[in-house]
N, C-alpha and C. Protein backbone atom coordinates (compact mmCIF):
# COMPACT_ATOMS: atom_id res chain seq x y z
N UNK A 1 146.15 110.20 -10.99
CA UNK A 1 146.96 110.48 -9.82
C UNK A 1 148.35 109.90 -10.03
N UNK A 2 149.16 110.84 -9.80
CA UNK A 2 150.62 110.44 -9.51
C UNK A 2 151.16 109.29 -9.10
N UNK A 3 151.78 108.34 -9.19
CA UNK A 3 152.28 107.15 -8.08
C UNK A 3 153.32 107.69 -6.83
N UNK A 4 153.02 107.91 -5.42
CA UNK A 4 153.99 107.91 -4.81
C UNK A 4 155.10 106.93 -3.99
N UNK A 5 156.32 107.15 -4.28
CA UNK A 5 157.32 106.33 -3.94
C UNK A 5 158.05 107.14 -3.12
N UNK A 6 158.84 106.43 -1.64
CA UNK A 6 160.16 106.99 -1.36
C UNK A 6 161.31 106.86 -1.90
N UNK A 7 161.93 107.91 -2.65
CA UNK A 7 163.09 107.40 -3.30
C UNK A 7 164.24 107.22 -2.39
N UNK A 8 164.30 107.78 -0.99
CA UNK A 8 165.52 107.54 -0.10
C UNK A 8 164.92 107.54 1.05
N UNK A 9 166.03 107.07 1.85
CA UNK A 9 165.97 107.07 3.31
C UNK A 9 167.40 107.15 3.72
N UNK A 10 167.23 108.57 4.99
CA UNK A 10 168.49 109.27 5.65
C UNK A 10 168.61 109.02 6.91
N UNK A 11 169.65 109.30 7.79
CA UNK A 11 169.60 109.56 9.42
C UNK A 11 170.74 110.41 9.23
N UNK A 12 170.88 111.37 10.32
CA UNK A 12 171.96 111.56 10.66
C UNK A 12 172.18 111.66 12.26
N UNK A 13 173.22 110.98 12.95
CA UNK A 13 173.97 111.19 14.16
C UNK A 13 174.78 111.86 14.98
N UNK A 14 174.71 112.95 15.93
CA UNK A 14 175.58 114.25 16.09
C UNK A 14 176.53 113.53 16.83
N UNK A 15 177.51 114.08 16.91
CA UNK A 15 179.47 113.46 17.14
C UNK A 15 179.55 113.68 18.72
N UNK A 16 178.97 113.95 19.74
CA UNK A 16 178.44 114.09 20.50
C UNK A 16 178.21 112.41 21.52
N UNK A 17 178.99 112.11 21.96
CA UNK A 17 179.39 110.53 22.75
C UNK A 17 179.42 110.86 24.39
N UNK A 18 178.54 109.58 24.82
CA UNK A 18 178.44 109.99 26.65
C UNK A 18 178.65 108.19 26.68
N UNK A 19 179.05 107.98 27.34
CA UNK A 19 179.19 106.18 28.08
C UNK A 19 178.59 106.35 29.18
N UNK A 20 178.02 104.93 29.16
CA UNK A 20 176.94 104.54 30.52
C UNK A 20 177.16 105.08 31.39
N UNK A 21 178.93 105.04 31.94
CA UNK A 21 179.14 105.39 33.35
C UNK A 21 179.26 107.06 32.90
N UNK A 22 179.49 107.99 32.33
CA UNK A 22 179.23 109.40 32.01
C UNK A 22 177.80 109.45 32.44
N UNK A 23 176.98 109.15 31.58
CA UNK A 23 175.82 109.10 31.75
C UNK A 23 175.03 108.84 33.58
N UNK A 24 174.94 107.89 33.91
CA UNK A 24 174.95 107.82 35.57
C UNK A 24 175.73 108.57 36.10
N UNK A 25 177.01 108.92 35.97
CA UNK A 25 177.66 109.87 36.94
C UNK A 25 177.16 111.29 36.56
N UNK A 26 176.43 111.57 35.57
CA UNK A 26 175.54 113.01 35.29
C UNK A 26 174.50 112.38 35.93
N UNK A 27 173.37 111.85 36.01
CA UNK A 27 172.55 111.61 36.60
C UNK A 27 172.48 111.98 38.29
N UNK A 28 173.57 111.05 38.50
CA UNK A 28 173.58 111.31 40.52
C UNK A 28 174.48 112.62 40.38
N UNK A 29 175.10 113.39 39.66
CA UNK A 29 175.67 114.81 39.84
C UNK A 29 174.41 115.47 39.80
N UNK A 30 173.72 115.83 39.27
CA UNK A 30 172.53 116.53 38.77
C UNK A 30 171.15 115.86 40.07
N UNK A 31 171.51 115.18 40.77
CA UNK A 31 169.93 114.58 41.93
C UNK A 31 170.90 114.43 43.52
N UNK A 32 171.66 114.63 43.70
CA UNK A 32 172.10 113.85 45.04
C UNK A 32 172.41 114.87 45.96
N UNK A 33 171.54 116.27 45.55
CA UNK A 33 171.84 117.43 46.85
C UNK A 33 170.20 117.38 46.63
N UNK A 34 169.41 117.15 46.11
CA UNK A 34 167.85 116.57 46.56
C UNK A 34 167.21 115.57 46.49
N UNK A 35 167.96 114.54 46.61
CA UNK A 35 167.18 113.45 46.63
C UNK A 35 167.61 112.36 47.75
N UNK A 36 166.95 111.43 48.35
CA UNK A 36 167.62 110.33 48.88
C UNK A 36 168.30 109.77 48.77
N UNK A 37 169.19 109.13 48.90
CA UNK A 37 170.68 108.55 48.74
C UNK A 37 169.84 107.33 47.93
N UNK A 38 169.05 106.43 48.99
CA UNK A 38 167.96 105.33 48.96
C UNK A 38 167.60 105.42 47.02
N UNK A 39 167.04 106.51 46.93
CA UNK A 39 165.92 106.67 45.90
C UNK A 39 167.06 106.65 44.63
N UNK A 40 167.94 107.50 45.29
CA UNK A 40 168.63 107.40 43.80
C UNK A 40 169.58 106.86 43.24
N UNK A 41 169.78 105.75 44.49
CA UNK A 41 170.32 104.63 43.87
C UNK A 41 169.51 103.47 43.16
N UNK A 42 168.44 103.60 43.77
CA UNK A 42 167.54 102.46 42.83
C UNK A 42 167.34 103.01 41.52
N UNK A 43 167.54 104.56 41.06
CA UNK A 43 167.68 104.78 39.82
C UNK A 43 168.88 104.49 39.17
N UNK A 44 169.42 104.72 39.74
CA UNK A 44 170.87 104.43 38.79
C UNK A 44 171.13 102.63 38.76
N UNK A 45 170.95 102.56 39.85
CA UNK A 45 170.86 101.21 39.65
C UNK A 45 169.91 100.33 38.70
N UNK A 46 168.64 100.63 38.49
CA UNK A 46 167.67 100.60 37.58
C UNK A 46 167.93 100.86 35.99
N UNK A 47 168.79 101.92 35.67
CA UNK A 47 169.04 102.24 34.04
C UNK A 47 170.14 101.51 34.18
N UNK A 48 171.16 101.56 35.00
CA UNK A 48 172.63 100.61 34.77
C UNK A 48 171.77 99.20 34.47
N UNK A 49 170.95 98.55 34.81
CA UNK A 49 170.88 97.87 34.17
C UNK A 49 169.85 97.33 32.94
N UNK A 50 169.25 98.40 32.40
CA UNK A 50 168.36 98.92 31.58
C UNK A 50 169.61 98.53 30.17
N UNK A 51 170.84 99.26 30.57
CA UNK A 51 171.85 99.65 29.81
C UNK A 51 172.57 98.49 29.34
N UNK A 52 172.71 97.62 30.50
CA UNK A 52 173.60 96.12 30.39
C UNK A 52 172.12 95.36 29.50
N UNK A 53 170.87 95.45 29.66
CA UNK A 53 170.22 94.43 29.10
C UNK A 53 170.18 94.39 27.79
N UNK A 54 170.05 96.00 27.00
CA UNK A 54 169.84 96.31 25.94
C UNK A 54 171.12 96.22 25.05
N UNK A 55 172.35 96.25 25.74
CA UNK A 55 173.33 96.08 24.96
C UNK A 55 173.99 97.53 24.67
N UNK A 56 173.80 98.91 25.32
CA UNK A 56 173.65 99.87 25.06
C UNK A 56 175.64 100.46 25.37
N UNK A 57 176.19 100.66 25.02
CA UNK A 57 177.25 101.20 25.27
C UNK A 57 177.55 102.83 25.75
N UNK A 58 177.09 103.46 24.34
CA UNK A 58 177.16 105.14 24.50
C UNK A 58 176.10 105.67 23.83
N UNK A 59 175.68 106.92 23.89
CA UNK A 59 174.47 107.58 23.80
C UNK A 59 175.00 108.82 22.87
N UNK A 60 174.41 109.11 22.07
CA UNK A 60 174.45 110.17 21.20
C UNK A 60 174.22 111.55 21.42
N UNK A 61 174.94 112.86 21.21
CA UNK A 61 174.13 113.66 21.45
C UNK A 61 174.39 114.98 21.29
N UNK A 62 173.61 116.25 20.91
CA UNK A 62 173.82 117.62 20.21
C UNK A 62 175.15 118.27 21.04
N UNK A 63 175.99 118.39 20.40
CA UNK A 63 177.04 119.56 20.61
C UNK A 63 176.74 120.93 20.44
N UNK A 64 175.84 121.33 21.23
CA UNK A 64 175.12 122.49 20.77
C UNK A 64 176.20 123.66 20.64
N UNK A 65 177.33 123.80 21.41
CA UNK A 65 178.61 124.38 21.10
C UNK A 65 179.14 124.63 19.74
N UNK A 66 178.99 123.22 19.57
CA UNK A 66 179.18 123.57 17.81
C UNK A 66 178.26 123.57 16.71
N UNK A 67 177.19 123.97 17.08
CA UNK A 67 176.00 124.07 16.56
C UNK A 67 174.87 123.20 16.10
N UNK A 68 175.10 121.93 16.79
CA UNK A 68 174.45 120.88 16.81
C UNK A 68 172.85 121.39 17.50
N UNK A 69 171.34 121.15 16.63
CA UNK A 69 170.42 121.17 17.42
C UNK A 69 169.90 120.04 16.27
N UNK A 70 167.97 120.18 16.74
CA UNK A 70 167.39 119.36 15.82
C UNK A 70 167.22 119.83 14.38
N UNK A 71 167.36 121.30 14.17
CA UNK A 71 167.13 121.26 12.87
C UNK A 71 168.80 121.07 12.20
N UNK A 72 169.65 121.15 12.33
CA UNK A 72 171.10 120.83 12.38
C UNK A 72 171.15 119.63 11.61
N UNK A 73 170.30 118.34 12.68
CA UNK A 73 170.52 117.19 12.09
C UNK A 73 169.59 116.69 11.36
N UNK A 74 168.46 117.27 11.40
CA UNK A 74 166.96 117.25 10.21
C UNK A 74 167.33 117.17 8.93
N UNK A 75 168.41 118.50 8.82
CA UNK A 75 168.40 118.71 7.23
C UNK A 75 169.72 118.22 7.10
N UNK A 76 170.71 117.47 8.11
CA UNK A 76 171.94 117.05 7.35
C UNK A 76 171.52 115.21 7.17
N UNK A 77 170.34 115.00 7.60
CA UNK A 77 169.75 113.50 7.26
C UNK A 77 168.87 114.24 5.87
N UNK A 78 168.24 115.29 5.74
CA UNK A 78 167.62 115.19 4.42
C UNK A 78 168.41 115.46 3.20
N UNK A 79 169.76 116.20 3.52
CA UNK A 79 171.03 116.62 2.58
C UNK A 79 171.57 115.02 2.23
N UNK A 80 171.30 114.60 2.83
CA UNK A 80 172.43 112.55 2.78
C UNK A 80 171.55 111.94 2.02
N UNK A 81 169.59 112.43 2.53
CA UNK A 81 168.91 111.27 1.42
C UNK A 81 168.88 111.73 0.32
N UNK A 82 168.99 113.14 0.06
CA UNK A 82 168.73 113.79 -0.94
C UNK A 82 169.86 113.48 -2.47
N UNK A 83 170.58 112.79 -1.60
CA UNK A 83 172.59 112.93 -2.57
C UNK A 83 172.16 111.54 -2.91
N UNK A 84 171.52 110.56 -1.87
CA UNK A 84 171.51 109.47 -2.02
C UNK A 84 170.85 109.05 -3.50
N UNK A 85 169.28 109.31 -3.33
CA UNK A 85 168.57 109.32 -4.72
C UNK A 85 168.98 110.06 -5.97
N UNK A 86 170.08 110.84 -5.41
CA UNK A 86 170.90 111.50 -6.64
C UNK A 86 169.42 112.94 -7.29
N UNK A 87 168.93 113.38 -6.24
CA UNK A 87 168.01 114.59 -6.75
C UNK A 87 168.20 115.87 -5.52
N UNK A 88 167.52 116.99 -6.71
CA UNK A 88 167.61 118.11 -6.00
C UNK A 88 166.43 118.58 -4.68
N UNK A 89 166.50 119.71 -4.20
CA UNK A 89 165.58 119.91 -3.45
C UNK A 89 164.26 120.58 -3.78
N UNK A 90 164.53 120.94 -5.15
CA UNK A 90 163.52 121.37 -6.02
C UNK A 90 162.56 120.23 -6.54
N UNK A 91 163.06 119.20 -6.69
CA UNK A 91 162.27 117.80 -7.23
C UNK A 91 161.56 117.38 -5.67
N UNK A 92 161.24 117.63 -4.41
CA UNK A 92 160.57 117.30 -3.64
C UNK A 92 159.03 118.10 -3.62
N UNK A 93 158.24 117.04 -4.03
CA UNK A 93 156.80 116.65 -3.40
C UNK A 93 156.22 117.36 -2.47
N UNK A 94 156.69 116.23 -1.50
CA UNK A 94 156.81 116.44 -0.12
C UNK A 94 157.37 115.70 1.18
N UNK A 95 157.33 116.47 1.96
CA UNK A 95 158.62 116.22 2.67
C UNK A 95 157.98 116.24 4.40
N UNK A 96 158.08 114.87 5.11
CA UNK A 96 157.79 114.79 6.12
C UNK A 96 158.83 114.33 7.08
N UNK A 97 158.22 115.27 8.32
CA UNK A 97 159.65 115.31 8.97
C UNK A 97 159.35 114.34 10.50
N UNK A 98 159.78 113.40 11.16
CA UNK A 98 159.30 112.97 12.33
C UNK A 98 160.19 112.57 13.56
N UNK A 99 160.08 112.65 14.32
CA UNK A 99 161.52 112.79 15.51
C UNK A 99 160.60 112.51 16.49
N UNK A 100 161.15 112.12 18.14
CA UNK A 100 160.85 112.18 19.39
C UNK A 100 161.06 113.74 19.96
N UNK A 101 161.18 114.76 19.29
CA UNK A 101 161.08 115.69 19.64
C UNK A 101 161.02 116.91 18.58
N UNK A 102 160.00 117.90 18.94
CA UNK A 102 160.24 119.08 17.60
C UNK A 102 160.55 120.09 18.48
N UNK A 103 161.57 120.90 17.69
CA UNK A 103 161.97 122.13 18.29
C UNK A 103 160.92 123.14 18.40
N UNK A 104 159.83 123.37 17.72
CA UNK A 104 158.77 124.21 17.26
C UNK A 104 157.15 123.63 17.54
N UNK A 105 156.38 124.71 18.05
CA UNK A 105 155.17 124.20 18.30
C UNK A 105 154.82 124.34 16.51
N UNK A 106 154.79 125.67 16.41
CA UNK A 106 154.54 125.79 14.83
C UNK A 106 155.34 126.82 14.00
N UNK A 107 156.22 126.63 12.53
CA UNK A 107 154.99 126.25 11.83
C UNK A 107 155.54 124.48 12.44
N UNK A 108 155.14 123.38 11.31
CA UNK A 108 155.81 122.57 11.32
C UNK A 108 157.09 122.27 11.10
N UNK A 109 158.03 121.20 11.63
CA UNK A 109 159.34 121.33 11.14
C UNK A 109 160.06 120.84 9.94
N UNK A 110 158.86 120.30 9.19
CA UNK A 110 159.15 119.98 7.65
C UNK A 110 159.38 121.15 6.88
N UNK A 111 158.48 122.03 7.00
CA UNK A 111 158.63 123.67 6.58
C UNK A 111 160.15 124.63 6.85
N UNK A 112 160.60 124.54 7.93
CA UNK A 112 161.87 124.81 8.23
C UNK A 112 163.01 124.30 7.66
N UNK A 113 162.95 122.61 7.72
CA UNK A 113 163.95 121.79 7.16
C UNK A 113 163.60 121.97 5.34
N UNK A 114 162.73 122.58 4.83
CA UNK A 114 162.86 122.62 3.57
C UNK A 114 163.01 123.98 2.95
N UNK A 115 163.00 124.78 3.95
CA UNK A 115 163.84 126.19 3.70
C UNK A 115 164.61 126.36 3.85
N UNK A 116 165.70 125.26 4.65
CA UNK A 116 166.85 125.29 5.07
C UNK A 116 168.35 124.53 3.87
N UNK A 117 166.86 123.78 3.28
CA UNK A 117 167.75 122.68 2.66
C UNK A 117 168.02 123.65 1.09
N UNK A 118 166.94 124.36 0.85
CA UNK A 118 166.83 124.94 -0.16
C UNK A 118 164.96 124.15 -1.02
């Protein structure tokens, strides 16, 4: 049997910037023609300081305008590890893909991001 190793590790981050107070002022824009005044201030009030505890400044996020989605940034984190280890996309094994969210029930999104990448 083969030895397996990771030869890299990628991320990539979409250019895509919201600040706390952006962020809460979308929140009560988007709830405050149905909700309680009451209720949704204890939310905002609740992540504002979710935000101050964690140290959290601004939040990241898809410019889908400019074509930012998840597979967008899938394969421009597997294009970065890929340069990194200095190999092609032909020299991959295999290739697992994992996120807080998949765009696709099926196939999987490792399959996509490696047709994409080449």
């Amino acid at each position: 049997m083969d030895t397996v190793y990771i030869s890299s590790l990628s991320h990539y981050i979409p250019a895509g910037r919201l600040t706390n107070e952006e962020i809460l002022t979308k929140v009560r824009q988007a709830n405050e023609s149905h909700m309680k005044k009451e209720d949704l201030d204890l939310i905002l009030y609740g992540n504002s300081r979710k935000f101050e505890f964690l140290g959290i400044k601004t939040r990241s996020f898809c410019e889908t305008e400019k074509g930012d989605n998840a597979v967008h940034m899938a394969c421009k984190a597997a294009e970065n590890a890929l340069e990194k280890a200095k190999m092609k996309p032909h020299q991959i094994d295999c290739l697992i893909a994992s996120g807080v969210s998949n765009p696709f029930r099926e196939p999987t999104f490792a399959i996509v991001i490696a047709k994409q990448i080449g």
